[in-house]
PDB file of N, CA and C in Angstrom:
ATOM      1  N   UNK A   1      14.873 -20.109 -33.077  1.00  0.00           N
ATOM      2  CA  UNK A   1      14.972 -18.697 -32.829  1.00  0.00           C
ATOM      3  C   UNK A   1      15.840 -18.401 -31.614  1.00  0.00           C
ATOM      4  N   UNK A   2      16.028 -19.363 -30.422  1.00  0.00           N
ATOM      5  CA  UNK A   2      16.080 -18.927 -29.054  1.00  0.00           C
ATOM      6  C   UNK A   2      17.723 -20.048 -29.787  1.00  0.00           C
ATOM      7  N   UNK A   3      18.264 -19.965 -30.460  1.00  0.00           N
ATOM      8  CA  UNK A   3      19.313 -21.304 -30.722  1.00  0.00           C
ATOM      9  C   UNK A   3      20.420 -21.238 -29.708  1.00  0.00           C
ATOM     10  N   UNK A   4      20.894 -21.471 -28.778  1.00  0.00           N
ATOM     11  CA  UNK A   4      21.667 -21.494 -27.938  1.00  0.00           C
ATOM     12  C   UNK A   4      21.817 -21.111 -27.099  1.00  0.00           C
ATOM     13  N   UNK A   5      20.239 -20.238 -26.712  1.00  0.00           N
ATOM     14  CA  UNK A   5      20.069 -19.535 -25.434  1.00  0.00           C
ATOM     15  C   UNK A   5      20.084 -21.159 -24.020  1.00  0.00           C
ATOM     16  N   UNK A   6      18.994 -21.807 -24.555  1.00  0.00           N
ATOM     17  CA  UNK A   6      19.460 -22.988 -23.828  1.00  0.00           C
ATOM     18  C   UNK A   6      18.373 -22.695 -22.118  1.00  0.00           C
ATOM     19  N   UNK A   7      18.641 -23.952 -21.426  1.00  0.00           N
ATOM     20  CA  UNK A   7      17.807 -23.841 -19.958  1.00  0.00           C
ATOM     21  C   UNK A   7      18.860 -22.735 -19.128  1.00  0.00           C
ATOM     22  N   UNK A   8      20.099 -22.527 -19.583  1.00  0.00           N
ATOM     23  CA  UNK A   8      20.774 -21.437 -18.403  1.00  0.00           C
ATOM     24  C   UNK A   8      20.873 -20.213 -18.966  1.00  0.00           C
ATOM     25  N   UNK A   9      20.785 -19.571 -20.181  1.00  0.00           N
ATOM     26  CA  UNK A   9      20.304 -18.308 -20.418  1.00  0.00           C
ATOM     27  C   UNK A   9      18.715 -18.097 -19.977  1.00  0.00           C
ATOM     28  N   UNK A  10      17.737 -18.692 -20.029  1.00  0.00           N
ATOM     29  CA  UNK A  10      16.100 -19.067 -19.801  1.00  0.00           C
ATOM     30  C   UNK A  10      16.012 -18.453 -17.923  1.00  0.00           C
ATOM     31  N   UNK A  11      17.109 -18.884 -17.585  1.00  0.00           N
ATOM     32  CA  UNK A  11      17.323 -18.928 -15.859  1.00  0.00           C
ATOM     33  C   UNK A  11      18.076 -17.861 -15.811  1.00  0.00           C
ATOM     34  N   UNK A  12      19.020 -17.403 -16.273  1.00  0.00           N
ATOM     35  CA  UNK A  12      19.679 -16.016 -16.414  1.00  0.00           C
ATOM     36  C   UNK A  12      18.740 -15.027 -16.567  1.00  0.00           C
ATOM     37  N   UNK A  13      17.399 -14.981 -17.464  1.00  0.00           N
ATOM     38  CA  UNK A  13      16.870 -14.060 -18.048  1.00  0.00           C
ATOM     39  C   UNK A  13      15.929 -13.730 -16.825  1.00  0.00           C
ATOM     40  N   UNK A  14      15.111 -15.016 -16.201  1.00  0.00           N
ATOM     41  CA  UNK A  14      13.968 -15.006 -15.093  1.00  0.00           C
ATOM     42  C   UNK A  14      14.721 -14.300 -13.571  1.00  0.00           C
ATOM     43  N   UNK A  15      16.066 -14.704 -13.842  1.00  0.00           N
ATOM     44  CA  UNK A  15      17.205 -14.037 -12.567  1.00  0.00           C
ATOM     45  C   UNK A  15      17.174 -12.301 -12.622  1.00  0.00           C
ATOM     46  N   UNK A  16      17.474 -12.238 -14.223  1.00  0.00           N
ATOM     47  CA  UNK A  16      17.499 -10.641 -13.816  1.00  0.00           C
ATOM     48  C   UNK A  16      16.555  -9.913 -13.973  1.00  0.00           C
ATOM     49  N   UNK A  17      14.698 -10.577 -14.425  1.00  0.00           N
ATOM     50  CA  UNK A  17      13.607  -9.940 -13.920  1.00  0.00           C
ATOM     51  C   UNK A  17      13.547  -9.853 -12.797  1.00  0.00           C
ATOM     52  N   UNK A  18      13.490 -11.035 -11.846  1.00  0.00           N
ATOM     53  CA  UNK A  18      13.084 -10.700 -10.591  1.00  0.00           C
ATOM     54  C   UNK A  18      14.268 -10.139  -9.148  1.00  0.00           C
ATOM     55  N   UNK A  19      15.577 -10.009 -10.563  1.00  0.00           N
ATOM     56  CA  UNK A  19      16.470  -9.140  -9.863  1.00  0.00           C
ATOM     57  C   UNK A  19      16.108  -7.717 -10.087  1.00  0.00           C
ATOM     58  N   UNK A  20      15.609  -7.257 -11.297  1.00  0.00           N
ATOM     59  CA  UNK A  20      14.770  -5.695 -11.002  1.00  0.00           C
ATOM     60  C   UNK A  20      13.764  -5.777 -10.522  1.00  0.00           C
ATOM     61  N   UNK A  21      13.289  -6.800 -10.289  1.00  0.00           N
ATOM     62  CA  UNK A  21      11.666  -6.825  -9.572  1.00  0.00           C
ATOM     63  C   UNK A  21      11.504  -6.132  -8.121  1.00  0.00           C
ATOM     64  N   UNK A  22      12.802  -7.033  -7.785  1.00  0.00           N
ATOM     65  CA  UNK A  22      13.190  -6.364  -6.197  1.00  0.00           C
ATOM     66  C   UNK A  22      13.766  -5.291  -6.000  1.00  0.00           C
ATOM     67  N   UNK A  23      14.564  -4.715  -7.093  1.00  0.00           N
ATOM     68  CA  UNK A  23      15.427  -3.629  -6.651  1.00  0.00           C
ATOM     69  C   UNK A  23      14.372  -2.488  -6.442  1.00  0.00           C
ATOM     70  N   UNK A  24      13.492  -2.367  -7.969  1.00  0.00           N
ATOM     71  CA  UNK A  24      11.971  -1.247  -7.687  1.00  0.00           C
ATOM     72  C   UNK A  24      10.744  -1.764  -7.015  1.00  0.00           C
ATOM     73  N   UNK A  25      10.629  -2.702  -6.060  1.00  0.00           N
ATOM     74  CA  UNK A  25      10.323  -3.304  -5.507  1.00  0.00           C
ATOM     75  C   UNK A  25      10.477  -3.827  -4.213  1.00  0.00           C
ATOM     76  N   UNK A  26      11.352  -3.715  -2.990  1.00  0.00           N
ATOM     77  CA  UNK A  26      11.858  -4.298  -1.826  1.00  0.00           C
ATOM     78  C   UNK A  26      10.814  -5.238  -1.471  1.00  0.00           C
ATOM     79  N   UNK A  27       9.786  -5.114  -1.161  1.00  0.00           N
ATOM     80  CA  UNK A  27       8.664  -5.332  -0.380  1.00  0.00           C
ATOM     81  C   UNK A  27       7.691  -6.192  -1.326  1.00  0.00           C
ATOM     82  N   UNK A  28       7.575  -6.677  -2.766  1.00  0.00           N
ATOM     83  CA  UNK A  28       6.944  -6.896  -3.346  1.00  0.00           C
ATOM     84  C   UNK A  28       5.931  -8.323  -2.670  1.00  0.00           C
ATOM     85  N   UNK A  29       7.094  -9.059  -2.002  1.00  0.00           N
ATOM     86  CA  UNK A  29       6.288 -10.456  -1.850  1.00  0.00           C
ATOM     87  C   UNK A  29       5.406  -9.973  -0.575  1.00  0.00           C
ATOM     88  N   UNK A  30       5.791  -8.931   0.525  1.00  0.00           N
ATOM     89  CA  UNK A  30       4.983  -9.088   1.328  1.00  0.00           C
ATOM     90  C   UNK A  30       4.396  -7.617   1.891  1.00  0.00           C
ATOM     91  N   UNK A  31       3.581  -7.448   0.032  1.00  0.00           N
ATOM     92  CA  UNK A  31       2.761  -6.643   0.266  1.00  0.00           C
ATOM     93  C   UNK A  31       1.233  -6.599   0.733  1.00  0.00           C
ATOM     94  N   UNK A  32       1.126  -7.926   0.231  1.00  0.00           N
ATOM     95  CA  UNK A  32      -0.156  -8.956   0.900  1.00  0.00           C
ATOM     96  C   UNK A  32      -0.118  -9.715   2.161  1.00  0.00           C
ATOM     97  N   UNK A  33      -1.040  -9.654   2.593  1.00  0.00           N
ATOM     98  CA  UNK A  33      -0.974 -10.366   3.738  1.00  0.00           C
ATOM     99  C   UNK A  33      -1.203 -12.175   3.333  1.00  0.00           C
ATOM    100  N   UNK A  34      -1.117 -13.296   3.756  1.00  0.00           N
ATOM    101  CA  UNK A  34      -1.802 -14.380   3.244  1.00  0.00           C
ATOM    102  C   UNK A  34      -3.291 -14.341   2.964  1.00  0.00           C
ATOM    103  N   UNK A  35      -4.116 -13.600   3.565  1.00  0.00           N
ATOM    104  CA  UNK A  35      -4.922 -14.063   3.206  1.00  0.00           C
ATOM    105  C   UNK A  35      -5.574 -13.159   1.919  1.00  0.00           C
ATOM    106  N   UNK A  36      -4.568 -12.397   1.355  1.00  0.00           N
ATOM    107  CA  UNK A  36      -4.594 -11.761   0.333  1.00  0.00           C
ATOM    108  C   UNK A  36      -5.495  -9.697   0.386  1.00  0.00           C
ATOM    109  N   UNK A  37      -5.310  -9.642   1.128  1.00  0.00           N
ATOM    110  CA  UNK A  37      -5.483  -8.338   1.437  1.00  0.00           C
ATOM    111  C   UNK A  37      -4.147  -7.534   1.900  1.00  0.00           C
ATOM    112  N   UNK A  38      -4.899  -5.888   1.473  1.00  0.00           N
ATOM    113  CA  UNK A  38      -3.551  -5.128   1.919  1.00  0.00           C
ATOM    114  C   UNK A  38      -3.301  -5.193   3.980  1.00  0.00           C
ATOM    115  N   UNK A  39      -2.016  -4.768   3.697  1.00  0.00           N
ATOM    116  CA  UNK A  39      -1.910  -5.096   5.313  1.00  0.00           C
ATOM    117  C   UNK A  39      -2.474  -3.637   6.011  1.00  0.00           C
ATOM    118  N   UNK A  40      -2.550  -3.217   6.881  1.00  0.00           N
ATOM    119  CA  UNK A  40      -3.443  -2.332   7.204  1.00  0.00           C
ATOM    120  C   UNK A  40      -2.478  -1.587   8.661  1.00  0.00           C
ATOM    121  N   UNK A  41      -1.698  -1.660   8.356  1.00  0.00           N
ATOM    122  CA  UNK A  41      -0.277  -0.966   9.405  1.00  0.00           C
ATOM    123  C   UNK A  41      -0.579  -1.012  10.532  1.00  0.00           C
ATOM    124  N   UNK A  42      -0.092  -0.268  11.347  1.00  0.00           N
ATOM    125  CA  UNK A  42      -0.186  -0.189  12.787  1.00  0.00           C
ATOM    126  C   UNK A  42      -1.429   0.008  13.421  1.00  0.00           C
ATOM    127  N   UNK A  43      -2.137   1.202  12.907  1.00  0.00           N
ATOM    128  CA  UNK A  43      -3.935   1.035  13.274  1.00  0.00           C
ATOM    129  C   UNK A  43      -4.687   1.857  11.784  1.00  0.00           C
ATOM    130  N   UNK A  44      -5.860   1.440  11.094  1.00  0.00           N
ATOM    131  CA  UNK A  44      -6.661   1.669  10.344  1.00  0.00           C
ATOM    132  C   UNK A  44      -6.829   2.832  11.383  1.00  0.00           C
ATOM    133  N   UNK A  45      -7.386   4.511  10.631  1.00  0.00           N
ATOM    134  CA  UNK A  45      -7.720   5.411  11.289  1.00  0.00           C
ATOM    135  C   UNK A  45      -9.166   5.288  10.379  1.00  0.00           C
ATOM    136  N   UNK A  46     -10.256   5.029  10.735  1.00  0.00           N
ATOM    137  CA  UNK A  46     -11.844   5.914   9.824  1.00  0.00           C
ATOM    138  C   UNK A  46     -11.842   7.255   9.756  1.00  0.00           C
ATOM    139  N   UNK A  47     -12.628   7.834   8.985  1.00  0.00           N
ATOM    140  CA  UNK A  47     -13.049   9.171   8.730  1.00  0.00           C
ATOM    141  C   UNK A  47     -12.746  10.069   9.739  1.00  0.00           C
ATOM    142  N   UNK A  48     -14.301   9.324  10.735  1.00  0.00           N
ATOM    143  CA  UNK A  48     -14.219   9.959  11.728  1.00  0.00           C
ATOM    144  C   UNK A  48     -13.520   9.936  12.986  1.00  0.00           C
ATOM    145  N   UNK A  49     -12.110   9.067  13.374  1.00  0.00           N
ATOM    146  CA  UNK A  49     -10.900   9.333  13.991  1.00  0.00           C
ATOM    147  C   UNK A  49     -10.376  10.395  13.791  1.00  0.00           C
ATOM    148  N   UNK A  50      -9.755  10.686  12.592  1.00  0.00           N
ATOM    149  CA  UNK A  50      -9.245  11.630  11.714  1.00  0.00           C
ATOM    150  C   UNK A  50      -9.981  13.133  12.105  1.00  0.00           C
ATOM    151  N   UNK A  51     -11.331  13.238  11.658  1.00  0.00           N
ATOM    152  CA  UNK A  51     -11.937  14.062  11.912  1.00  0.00           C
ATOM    153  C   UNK A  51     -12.019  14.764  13.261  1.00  0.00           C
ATOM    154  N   UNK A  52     -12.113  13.576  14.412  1.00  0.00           N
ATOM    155  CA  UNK A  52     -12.076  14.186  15.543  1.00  0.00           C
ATOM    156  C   UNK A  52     -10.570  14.574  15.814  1.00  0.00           C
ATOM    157  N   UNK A  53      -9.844  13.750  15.652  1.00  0.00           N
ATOM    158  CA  UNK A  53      -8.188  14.623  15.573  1.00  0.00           C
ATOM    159  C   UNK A  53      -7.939  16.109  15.180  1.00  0.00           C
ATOM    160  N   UNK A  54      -8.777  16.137  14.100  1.00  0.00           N
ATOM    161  CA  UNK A  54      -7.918  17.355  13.264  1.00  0.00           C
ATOM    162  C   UNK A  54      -9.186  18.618  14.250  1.00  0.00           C
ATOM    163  N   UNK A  55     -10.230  18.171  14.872  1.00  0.00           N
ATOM    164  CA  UNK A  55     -11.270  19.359  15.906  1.00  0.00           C
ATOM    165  C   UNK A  55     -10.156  19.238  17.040  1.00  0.00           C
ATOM    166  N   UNK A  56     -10.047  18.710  17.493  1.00  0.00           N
ATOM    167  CA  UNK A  56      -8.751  18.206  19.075  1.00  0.00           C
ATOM    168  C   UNK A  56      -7.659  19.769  18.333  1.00  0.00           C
ATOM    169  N   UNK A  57      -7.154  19.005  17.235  1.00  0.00           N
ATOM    170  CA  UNK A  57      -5.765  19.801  17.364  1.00  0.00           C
ATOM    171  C   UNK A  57      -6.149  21.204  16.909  1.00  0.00           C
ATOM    172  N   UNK A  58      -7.766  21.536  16.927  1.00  0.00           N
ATOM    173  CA  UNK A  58      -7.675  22.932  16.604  1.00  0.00           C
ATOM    174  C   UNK A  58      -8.243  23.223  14.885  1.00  0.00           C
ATOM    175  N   UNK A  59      -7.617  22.740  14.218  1.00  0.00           N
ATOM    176  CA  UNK A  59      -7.994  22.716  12.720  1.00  0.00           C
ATOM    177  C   UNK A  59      -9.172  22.929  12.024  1.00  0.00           C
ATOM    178  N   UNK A  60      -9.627  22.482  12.376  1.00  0.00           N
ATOM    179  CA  UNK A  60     -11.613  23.027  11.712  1.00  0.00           C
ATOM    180  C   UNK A  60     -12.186  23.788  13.016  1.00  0.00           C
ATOM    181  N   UNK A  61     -13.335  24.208  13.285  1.00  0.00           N
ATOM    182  CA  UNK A  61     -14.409  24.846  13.803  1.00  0.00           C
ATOM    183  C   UNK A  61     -15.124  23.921  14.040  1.00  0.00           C
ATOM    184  N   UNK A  62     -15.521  23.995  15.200  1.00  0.00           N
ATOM    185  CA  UNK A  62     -17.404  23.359  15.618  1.00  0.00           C
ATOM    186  C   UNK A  62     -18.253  22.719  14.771  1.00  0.00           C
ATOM    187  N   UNK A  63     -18.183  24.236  14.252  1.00  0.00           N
ATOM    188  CA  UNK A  63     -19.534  24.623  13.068  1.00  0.00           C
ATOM    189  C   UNK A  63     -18.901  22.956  11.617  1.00  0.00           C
ATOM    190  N   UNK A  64     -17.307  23.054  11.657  1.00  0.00           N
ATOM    191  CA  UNK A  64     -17.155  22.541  10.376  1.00  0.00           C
ATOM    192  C   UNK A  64     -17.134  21.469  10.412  1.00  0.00           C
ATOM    193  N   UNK A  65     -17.224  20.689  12.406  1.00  0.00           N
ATOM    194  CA  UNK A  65     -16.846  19.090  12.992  1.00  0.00           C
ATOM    195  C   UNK A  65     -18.268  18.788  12.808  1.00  0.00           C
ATOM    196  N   UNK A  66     -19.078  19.689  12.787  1.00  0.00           N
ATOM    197  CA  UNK A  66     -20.627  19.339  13.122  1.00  0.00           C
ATOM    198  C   UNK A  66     -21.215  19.012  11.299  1.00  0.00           C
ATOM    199  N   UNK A  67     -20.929  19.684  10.438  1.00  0.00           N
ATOM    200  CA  UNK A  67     -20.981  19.550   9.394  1.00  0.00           C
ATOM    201  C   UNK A  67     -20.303  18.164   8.551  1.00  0.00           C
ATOM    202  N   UNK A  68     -19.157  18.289   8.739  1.00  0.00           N
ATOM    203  CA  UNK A  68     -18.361  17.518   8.054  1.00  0.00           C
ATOM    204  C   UNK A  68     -19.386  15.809   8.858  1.00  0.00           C
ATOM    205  N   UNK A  69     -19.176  15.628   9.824  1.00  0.00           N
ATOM    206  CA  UNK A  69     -19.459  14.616  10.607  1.00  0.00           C
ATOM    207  C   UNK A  69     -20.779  14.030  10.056  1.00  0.00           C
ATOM    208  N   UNK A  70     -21.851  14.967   9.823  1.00  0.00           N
ATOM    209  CA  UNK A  70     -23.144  14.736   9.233  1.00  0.00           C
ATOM    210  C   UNK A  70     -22.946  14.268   8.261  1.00  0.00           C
ATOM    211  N   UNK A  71     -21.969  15.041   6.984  1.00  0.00           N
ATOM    212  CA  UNK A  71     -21.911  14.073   5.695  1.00  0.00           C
ATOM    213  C   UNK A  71     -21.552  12.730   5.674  1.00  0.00           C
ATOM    214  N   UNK A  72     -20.483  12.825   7.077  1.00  0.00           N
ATOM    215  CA  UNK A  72     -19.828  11.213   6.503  1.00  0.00           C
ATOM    216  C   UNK A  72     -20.941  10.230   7.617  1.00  0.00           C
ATOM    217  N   UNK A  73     -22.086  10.303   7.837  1.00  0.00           N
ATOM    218  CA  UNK A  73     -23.379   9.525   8.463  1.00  0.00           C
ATOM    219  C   UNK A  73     -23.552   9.114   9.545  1.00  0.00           C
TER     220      UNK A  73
END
């Protein structure tokens, strides 16, 4: 079926997958860290970082830091 594709069409073909692999892809190999987790950028923010940020810059109410804060425990 494959009659003359041969070991250098086989290597041609695996070339220009992982030549689109990368193009929609840049970053593919080191999207993991080794020990197989996502990498976690410059600093992980929690909930409640975030939360107190967005009371700081004004954005919610008291009433909504005091609320919100309770749900997340």
């Amino acid at each position: 079926m494959m009659m003359g594709f041969g070991l250098i069409g086989i290597l041609l073909l695996f070339g220009f997958f992982y030549f689109l692999m990368e193009r929609n892809a840049p970053n593919f190999s080191s999207r993991y860290r080794h020990d197989g987790n996502l990498p976690t950028g410059e600093h992980e923010q929690s909930a409640l970082d975030i939360l107190k940020q967005r009371y700081a810059r004004g954005e919610i109410t008291r009433e909504e830091y005091q609320n919100i804060k309770q749900d997340l425990g």
